[in-house]
Protein backbone atom coordinates (compact mmCIF):
# COMPACT_ATOMS: atom_id res chain seq x y z
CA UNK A 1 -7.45 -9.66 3.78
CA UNK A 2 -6.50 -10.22 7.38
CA UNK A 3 -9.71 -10.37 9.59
CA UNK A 4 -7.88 -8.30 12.09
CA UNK A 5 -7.12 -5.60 9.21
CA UNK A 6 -10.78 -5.58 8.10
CA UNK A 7 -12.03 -5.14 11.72
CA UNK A 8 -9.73 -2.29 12.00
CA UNK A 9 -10.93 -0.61 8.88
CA UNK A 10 -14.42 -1.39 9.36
CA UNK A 11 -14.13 0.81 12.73
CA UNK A 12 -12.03 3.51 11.66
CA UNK A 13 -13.38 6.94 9.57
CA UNK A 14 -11.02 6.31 6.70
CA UNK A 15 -9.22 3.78 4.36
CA UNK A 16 -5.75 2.94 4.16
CA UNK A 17 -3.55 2.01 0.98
CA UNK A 18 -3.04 -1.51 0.58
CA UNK A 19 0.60 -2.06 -0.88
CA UNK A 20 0.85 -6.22 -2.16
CA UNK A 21 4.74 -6.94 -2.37
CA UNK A 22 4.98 -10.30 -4.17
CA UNK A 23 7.79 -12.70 -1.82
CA UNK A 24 9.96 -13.03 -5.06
CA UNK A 25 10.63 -8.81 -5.25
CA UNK A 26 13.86 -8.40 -3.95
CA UNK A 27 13.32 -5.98 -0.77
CA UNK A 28 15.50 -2.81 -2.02
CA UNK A 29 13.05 -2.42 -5.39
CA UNK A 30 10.19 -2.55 -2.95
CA UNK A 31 11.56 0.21 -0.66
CA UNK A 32 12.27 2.22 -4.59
CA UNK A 33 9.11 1.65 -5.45
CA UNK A 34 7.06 2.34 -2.34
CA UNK A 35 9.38 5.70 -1.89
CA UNK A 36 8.67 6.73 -5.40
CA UNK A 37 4.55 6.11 -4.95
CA UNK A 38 5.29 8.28 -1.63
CA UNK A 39 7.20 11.52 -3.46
CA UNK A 40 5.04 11.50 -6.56
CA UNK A 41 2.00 11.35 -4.94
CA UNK A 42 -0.61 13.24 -2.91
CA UNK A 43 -2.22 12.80 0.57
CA UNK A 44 -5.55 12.11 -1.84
CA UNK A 45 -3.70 9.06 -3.58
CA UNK A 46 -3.24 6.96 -0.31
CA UNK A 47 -7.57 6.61 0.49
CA UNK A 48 -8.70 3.48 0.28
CA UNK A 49 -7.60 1.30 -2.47
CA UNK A 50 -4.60 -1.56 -3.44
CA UNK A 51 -0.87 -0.73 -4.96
CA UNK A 52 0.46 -3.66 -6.57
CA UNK A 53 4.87 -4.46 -6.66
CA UNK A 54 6.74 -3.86 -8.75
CA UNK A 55 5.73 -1.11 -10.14
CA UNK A 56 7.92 -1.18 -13.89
């Protein structure tokens, strides 16, 4: 992780979601996949954790 990232986290009251987008994923299946995670989900599902790409 990004020092600056971990600093910010470390300060703040919550988590974010982490999403990892290997450089090979071509950049329109990342924006599918990322808006699917967003519809499907609930506010609950983006705490603290990591989302791997691709998704299928």
């Amino acid at each position: 992780m990004i020092p600056a990232m971990r600093q910010q986290l470390e300060r703040s009251s919550h988590c974010s979601l982490i999403v990892l987008v290997p450089d090979s994923l071509p950049t329109g299946m990342a924006i599918e996949d990322i808006l699917m995670l967003e519809s499907g989900g609930v506010e609950s599902d983006w705490t603290a954790g990591v989302v791997y790409l691709p998704l299928k």
